[in-house]
C-alpha atoms as a PDB file:
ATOM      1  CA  UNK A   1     -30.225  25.126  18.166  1.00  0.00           C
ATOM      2  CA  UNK A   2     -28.030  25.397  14.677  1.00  0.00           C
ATOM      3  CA  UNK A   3     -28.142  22.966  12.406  1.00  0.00           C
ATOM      4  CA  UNK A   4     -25.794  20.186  11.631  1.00  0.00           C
ATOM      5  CA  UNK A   5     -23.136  21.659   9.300  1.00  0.00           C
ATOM      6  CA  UNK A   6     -21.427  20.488   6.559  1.00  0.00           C
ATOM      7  CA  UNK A   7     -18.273  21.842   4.378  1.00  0.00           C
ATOM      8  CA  UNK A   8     -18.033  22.055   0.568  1.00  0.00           C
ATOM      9  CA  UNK A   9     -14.509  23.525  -0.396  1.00  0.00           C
ATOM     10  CA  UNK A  10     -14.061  24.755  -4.213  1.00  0.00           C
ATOM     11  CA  UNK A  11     -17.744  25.490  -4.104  1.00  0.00           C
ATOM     12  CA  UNK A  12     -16.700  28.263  -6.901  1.00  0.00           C
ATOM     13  CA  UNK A  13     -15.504  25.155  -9.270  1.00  0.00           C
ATOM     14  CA  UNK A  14     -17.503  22.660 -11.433  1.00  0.00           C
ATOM     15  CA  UNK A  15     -17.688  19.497  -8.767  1.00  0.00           C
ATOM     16  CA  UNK A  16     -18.272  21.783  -5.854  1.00  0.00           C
ATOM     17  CA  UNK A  17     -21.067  23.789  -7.427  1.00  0.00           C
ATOM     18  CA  UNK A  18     -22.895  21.020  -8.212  1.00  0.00           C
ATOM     19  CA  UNK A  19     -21.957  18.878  -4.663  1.00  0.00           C
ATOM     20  CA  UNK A  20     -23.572  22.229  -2.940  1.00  0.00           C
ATOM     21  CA  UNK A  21     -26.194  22.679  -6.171  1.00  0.00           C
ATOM     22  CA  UNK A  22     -27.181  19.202  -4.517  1.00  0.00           C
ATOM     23  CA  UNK A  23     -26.869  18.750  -1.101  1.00  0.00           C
ATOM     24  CA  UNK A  24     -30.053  20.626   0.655  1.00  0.00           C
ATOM     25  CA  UNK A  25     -31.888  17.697  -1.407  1.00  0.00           C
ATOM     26  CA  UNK A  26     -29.561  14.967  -0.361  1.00  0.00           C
ATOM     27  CA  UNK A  27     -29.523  16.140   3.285  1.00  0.00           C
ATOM     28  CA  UNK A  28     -32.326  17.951   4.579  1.00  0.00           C
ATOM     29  CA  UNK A  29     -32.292  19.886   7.883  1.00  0.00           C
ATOM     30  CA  UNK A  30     -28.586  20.376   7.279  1.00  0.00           C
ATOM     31  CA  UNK A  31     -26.369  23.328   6.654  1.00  0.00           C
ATOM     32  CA  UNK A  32     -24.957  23.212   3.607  1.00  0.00           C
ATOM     33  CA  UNK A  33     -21.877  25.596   3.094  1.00  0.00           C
ATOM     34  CA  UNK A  34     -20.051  25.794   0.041  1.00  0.00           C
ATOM     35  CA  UNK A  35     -16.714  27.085   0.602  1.00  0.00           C
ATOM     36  CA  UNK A  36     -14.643  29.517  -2.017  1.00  0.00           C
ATOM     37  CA  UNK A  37     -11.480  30.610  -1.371  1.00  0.00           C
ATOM     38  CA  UNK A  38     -12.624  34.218  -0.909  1.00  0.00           C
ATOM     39  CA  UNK A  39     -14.775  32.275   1.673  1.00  0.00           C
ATOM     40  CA  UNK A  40     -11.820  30.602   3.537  1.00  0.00           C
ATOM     41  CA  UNK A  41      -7.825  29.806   2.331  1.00  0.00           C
ATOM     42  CA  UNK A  42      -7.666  26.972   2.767  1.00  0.00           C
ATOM     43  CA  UNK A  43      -3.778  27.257   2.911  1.00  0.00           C
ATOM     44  CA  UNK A  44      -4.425  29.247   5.989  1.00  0.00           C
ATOM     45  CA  UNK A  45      -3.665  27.055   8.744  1.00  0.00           C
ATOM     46  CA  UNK A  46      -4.467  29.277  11.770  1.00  0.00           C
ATOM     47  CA  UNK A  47      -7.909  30.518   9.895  1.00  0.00           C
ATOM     48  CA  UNK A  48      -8.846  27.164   8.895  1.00  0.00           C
ATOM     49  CA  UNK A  49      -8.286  25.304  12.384  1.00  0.00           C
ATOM     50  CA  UNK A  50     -10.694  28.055  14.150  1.00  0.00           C
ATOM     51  CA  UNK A  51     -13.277  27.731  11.404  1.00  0.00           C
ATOM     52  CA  UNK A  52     -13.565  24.212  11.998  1.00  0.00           C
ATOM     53  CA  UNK A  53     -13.411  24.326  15.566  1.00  0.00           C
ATOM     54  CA  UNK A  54     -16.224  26.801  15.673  1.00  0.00           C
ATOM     55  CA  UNK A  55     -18.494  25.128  12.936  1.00  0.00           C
ATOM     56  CA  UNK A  56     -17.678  21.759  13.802  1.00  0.00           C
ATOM     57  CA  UNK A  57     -18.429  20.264  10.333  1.00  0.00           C
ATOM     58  CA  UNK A  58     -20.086  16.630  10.716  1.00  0.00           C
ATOM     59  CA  UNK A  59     -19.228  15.949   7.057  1.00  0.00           C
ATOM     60  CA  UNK A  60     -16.291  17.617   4.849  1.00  0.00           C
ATOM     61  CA  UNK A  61     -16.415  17.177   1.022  1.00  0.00           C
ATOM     62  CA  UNK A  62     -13.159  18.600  -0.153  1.00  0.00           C
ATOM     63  CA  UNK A  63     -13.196  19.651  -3.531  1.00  0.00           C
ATOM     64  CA  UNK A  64     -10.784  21.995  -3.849  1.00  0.00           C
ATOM     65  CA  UNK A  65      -7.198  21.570  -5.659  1.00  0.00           C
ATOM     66  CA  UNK A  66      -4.785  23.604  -7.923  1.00  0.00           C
ATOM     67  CA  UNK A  67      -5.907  21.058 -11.012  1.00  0.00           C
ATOM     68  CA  UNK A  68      -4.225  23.141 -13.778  1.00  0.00           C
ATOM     69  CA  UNK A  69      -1.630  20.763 -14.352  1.00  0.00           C
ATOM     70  CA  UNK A  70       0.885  22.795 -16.426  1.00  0.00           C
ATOM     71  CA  UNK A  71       0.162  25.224 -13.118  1.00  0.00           C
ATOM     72  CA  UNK A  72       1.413  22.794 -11.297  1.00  0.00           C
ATOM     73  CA  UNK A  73       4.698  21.635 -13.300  1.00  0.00           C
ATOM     74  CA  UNK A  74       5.642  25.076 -13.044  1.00  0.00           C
ATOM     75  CA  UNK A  75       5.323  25.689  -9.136  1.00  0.00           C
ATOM     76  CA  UNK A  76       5.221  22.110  -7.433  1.00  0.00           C
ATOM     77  CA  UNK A  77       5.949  23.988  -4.002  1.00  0.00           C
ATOM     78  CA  UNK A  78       2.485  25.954  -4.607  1.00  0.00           C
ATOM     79  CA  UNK A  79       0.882  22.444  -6.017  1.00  0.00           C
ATOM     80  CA  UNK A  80       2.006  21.105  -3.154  1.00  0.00           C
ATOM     81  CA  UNK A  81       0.768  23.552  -0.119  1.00  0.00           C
ATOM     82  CA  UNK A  82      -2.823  23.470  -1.720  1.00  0.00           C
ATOM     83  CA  UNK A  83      -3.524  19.743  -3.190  1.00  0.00           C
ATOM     84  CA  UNK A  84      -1.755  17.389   0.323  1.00  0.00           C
ATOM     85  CA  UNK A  85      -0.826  20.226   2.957  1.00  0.00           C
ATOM     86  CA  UNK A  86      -4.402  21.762   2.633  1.00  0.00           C
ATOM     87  CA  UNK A  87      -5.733  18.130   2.460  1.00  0.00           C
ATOM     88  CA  UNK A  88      -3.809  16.785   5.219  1.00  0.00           C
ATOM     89  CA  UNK A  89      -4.806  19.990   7.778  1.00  0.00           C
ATOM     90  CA  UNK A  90      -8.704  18.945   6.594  1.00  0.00           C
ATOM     91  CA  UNK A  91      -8.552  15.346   7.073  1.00  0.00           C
ATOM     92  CA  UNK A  92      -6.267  15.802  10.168  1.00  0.00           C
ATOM     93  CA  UNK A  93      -9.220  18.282  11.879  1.00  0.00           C
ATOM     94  CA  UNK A  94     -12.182  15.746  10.309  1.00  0.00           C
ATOM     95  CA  UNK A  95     -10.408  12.811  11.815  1.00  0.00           C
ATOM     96  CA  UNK A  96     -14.118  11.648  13.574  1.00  0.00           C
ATOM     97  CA  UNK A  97     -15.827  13.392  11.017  1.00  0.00           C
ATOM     98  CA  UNK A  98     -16.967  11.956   7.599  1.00  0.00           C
ATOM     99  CA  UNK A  99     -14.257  13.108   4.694  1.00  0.00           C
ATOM    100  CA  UNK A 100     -14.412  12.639   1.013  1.00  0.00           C
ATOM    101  CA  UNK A 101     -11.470  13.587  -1.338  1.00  0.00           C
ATOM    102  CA  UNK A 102     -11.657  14.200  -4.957  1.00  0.00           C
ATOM    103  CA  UNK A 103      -8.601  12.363  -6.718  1.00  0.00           C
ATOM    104  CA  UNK A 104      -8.049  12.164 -10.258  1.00  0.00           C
ATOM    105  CA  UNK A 105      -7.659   9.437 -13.160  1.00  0.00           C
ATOM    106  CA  UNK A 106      -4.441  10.685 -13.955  1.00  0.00           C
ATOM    107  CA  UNK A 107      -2.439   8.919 -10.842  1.00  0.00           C
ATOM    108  CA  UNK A 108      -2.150   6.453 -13.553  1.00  0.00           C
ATOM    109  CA  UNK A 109       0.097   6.413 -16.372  1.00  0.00           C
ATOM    110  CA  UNK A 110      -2.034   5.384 -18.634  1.00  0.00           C
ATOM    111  CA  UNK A 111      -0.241   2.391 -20.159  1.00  0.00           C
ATOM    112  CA  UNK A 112      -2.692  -0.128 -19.808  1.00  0.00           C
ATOM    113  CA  UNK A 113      -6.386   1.667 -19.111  1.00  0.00           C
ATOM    114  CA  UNK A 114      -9.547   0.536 -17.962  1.00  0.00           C
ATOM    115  CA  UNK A 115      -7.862   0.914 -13.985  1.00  0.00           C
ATOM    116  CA  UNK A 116     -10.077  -0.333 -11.446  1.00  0.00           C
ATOM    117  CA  UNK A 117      -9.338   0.380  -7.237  1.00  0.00           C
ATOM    118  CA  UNK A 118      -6.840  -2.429  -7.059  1.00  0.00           C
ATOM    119  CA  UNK A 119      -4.653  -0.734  -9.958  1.00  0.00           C
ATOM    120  CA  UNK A 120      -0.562   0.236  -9.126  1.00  0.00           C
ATOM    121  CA  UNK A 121      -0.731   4.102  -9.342  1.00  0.00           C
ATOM    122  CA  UNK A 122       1.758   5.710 -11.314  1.00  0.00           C
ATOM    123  CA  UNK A 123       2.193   9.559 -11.479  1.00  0.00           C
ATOM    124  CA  UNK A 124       3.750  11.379 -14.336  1.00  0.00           C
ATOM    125  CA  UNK A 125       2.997  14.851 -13.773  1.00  0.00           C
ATOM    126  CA  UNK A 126       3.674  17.358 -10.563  1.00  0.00           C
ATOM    127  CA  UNK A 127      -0.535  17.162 -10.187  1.00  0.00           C
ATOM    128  CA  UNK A 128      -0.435  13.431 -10.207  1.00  0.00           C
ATOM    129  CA  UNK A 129       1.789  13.279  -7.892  1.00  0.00           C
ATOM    130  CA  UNK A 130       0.434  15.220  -5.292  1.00  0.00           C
ATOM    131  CA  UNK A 131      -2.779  13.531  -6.271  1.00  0.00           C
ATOM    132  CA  UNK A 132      -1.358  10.190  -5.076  1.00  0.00           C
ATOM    133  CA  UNK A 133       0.281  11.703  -1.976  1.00  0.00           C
ATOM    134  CA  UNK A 134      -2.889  13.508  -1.048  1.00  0.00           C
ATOM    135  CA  UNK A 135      -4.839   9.868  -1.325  1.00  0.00           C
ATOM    136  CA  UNK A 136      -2.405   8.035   1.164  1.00  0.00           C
ATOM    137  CA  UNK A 137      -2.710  10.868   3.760  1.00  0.00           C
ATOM    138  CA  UNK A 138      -7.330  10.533   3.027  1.00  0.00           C
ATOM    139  CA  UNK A 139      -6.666   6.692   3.362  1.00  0.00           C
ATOM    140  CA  UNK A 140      -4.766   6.105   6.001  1.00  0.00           C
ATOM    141  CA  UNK A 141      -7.974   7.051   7.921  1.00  0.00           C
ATOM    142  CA  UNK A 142     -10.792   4.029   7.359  1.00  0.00           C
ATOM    143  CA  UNK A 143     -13.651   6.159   7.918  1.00  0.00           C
ATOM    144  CA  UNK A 144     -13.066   8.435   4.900  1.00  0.00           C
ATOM    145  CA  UNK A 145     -13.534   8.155   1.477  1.00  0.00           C
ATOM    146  CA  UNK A 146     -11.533   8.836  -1.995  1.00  0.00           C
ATOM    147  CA  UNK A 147     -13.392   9.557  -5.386  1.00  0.00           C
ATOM    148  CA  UNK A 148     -11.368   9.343  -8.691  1.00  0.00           C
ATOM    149  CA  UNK A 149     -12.995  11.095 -11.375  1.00  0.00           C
ATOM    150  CA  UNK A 150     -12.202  11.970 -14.545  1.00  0.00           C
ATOM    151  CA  UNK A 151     -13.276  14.729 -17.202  1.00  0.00           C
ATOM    152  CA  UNK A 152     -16.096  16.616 -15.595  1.00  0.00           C
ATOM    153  CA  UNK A 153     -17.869  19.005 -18.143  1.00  0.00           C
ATOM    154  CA  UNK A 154     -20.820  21.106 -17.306  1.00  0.00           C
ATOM    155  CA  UNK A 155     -21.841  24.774 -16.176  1.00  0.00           C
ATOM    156  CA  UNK A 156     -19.272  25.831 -13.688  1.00  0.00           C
ATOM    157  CA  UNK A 157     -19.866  29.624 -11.912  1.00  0.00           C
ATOM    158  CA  UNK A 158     -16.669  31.422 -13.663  1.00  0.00           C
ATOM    159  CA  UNK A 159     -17.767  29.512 -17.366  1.00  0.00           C
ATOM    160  CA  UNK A 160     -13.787  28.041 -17.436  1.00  0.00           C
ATOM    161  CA  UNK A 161     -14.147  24.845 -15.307  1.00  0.00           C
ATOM    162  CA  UNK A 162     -15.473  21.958 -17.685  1.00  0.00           C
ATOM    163  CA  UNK A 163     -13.899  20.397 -20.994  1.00  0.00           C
ATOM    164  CA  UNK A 164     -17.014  21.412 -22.629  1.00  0.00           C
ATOM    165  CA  UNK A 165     -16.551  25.339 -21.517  1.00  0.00           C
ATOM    166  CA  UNK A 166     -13.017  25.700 -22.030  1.00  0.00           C
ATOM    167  CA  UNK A 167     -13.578  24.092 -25.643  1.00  0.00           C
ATOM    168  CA  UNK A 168     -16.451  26.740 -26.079  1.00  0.00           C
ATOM    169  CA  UNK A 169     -14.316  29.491 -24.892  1.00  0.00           C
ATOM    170  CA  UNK A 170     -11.683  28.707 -27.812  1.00  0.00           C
ATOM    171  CA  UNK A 171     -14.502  28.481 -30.185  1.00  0.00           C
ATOM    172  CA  UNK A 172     -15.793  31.996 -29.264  1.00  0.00           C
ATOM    173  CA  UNK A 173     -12.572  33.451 -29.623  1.00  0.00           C
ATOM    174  CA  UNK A 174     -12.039  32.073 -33.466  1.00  0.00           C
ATOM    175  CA  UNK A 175      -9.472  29.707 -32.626  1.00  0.00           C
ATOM    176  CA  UNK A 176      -9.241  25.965 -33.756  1.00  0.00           C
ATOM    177  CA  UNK A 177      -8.193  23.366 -31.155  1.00  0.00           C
ATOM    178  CA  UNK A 178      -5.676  20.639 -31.803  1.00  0.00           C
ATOM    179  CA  UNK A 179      -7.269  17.818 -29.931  1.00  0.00           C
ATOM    180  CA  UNK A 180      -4.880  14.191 -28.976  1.00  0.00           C
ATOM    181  CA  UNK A 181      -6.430  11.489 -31.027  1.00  0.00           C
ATOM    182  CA  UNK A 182      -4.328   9.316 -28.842  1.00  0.00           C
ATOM    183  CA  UNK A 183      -5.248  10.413 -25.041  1.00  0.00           C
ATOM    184  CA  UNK A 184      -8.656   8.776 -23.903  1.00  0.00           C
ATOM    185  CA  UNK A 185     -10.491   9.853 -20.760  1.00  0.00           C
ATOM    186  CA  UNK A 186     -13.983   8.545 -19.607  1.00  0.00           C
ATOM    187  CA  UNK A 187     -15.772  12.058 -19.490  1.00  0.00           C
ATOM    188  CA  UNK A 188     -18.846  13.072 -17.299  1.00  0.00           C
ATOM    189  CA  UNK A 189     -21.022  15.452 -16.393  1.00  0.00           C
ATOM    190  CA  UNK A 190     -20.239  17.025 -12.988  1.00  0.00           C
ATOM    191  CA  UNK A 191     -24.236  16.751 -11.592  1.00  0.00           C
ATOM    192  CA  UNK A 192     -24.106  13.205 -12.515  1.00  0.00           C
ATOM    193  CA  UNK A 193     -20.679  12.648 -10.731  1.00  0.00           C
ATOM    194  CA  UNK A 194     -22.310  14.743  -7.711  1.00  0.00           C
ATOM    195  CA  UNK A 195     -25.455  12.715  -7.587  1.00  0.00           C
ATOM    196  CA  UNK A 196     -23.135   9.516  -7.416  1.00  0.00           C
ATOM    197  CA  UNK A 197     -21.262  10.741  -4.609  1.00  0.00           C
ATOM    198  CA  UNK A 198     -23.901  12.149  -2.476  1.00  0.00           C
ATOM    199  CA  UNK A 199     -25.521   8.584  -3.098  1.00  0.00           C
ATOM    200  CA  UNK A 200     -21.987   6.774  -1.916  1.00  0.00           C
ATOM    201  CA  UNK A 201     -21.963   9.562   1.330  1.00  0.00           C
ATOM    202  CA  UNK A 202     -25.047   8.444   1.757  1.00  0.00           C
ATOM    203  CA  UNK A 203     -24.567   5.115   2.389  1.00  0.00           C
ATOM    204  CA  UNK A 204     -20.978   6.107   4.699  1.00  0.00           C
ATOM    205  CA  UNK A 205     -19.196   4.132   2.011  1.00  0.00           C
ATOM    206  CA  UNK A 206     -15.289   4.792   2.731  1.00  0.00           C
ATOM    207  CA  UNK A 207     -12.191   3.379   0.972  1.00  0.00           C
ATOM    208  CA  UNK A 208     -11.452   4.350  -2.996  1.00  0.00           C
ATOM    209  CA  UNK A 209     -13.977   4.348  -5.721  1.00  0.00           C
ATOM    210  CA  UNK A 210     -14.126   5.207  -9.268  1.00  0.00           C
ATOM    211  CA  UNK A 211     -17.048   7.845 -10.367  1.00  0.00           C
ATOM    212  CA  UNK A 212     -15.945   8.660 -13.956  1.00  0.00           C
ATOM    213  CA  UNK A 213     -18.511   8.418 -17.527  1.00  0.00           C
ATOM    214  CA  UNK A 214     -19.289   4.681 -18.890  1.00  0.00           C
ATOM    215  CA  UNK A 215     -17.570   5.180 -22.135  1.00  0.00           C
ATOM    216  CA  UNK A 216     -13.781   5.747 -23.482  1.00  0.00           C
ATOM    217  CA  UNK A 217     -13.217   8.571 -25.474  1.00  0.00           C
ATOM    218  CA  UNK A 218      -9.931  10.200 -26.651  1.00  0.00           C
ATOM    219  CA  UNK A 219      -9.943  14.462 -27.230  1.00  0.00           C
ATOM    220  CA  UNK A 220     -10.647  14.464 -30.373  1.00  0.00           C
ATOM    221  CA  UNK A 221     -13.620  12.571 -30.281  1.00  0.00           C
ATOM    222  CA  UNK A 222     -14.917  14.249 -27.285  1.00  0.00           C
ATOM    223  CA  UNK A 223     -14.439  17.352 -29.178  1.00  0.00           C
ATOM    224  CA  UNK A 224     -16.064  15.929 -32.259  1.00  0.00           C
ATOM    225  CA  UNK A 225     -19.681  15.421 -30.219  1.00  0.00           C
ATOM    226  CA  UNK A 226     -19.338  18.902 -28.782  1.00  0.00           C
ATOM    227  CA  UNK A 227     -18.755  20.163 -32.212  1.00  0.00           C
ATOM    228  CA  UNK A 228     -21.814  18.344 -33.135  1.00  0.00           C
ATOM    229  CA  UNK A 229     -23.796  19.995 -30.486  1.00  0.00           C
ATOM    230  CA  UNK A 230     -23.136  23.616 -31.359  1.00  0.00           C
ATOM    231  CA  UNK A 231     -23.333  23.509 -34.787  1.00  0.00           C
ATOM    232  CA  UNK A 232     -24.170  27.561 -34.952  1.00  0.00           C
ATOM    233  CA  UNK A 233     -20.765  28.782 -33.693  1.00  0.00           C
ATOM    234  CA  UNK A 234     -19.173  26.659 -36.917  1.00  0.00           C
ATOM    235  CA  UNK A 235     -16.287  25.045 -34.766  1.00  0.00           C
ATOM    236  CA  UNK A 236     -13.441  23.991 -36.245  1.00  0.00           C
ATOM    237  CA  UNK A 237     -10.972  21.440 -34.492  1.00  0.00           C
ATOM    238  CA  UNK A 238      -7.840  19.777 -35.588  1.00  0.00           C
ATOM    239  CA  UNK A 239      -6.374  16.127 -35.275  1.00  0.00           C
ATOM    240  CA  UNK A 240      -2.854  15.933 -33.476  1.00  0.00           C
ATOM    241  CA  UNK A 241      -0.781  13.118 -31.423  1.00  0.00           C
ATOM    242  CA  UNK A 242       0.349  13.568 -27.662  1.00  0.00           C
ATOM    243  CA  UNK A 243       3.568  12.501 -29.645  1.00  0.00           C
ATOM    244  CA  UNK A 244       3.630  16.259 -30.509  1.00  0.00           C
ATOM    245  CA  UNK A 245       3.335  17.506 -27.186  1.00  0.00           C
ATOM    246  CA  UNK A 246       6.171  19.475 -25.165  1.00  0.00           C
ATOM    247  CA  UNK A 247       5.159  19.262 -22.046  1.00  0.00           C
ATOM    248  CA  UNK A 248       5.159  16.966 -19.037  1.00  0.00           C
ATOM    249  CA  UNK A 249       4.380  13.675 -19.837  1.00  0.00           C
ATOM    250  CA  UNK A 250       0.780  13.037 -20.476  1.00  0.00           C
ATOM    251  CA  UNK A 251      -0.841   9.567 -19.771  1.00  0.00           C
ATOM    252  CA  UNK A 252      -2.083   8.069 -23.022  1.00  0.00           C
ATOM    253  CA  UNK A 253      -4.989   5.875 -21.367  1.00  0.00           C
ATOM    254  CA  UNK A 254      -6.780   6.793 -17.943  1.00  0.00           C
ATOM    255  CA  UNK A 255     -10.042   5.091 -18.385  1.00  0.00           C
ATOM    256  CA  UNK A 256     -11.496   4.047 -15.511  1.00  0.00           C
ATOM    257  CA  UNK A 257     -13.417   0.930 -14.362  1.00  0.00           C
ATOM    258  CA  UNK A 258     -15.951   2.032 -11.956  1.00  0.00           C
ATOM    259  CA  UNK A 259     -17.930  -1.290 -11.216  1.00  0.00           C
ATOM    260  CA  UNK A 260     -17.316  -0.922  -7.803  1.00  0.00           C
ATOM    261  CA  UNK A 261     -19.349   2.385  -7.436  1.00  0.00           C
ATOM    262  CA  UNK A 262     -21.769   1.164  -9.922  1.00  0.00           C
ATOM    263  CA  UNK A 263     -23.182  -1.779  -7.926  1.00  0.00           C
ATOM    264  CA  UNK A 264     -23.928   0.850  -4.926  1.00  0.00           C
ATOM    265  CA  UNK A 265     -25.637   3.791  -6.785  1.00  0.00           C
ATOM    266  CA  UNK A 266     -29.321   3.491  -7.824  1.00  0.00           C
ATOM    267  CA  UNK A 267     -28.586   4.797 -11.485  1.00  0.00           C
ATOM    268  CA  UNK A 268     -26.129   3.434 -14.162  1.00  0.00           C
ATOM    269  CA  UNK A 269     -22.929   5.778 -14.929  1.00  0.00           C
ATOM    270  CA  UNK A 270     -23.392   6.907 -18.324  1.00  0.00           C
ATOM    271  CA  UNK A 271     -21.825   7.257 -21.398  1.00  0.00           C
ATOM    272  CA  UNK A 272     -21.159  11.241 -22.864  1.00  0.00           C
ATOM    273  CA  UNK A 273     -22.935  10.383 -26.050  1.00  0.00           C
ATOM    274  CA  UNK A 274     -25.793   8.877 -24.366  1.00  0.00           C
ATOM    275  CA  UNK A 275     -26.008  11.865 -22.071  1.00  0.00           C
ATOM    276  CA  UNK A 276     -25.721  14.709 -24.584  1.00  0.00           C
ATOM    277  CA  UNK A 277     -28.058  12.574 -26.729  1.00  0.00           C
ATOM    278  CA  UNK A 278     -30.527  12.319 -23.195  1.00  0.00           C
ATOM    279  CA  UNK A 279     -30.054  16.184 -22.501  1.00  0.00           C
ATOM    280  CA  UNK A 280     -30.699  18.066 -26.212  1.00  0.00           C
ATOM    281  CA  UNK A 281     -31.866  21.252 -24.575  1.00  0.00           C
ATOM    282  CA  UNK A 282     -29.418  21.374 -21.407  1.00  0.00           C
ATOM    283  CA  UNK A 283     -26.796  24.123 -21.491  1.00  0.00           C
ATOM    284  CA  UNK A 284     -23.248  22.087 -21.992  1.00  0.00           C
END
């Protein structure tokens, strides 16, 4: 007899990796399949609909999304097909199954911060937006659940994914970031935000909670601890306001309050400086 399955999509990003990194520890005796795109399109209706009916997932984590917002801003009809039509054809085929979405921090505008569940959403960018729109669809079922993260640094499989890589990247390449002094995120490390979740699945918690880091920090400070961490490559990063930027709007203050989540997982949420300061030797 096979095993009880269970889906991972964007197993090839940060999040997923570590979700399917994870899960043979979190649920033993079950299949574990992390899902890349070379693995399955998601945007492929037909292909999708017969996977599922042959695998018959008993829990769907669904991880994947076009989350390059500029990518998005420039083809909203693309944004669109992968981050709510993809997510609708999942949720619509896990209907009796368990479901778990990863939303964002930016379906806020960021004019207040420190958003908890109960918080009006309000989308700036093309992403957001089909953030939000992808959230309604999860919700409207009661059995599954929504997971609003923010930054997630860490090892991802192409080296690109996390805050912390893409900063590296630059670094390698000579360059010297311009960092918002004025945009504050609550960053994380992905394991962490995959322990939380498998903890929250774990306990068939459904309805919206917040898994994000237990500290506010804009770019440029976020920067200035990575800087501190690799002293040898000599990084060099400049100060600049999202006044400056030319772009779609940004949302100057997404921090997220994630009591909810915090009372139900066995381990506190922590800070990025407490982490990095926990974790000398770890690769991030």
């Amino acid at each position: 007899m096979s095993r009880p399955c269970i889906w991972i999509t964007g197993a090839g990003g940060l999040i997923g990796n570590q979700l399917t990194r994870q899960g043979p520890d979190r649920v033993p005796g079950q299949e574990v399949k992390g899902l890349t795109r070379a693995r399955l399109d998601l945007t492929d209706s037909a292909a999708v609909r017969r996977e599922f009916r042959r695998q018959r997932p008993k829990l769907v984590v669904h991880c994947a999304a076009l989350s390059n917002s500029p990518e998005c801003q420039a083809n909203p009809a693309l944004a669109r097909e992968i981050n709510v039509e993809a997510t609708a054809r999942l949720a619509e085929l896990a209907a009796d199954a368990f479901f778990v979405f990863f939303s964002s921090d930016l379906v806020f505008d960021g004019r207040a911060g420190n958003y908890d569940e109960s918080a009006p959403v309000n989308p700036l960018s093309v992403y957001a937006e089909t953030k939000v729109a992808a959230e309604r669809i999860v919700l409207a079922n009661p059995k599954h659940l929504v997971i609003r993260t923010s930054l997630n640094g860490g090892v991802s499989p192409t080296g690109d994914r996390g805050f912390n890589e893409q900063l590296r990247r630059a670094w390698q390449a000579g360059k010297t970031p311009r960092l918002f002094t004025d945009e504050f995120r609550c960053p994380i490390p992905a394991e962490v935000t995959a322990r939380a979740v498998w903890e929250l699945i774990g306990q068939s918690r459904s309805g919206l909670y917040h898994v994000a880091g237990n500290e506010r920090l804009s770019r440029w400070e976020i920067g200035q601890l990575l800087a501190a961490r690799w002293p040898q490559m000599r990084p060099k990063i400049e100060p600049c306001s999202i006044k400056e930027y030319r772009g779609a709007p940004r949302s100057p203050d997404t921090s997220l309050n994630c009591a909810k989540a915090q009372k139900l997982i066995s381990f506190p949420l922590p800070s990025l400086t407490e982490w990095l300061a926990a974790h000398p030797e770890q690769k991030f």
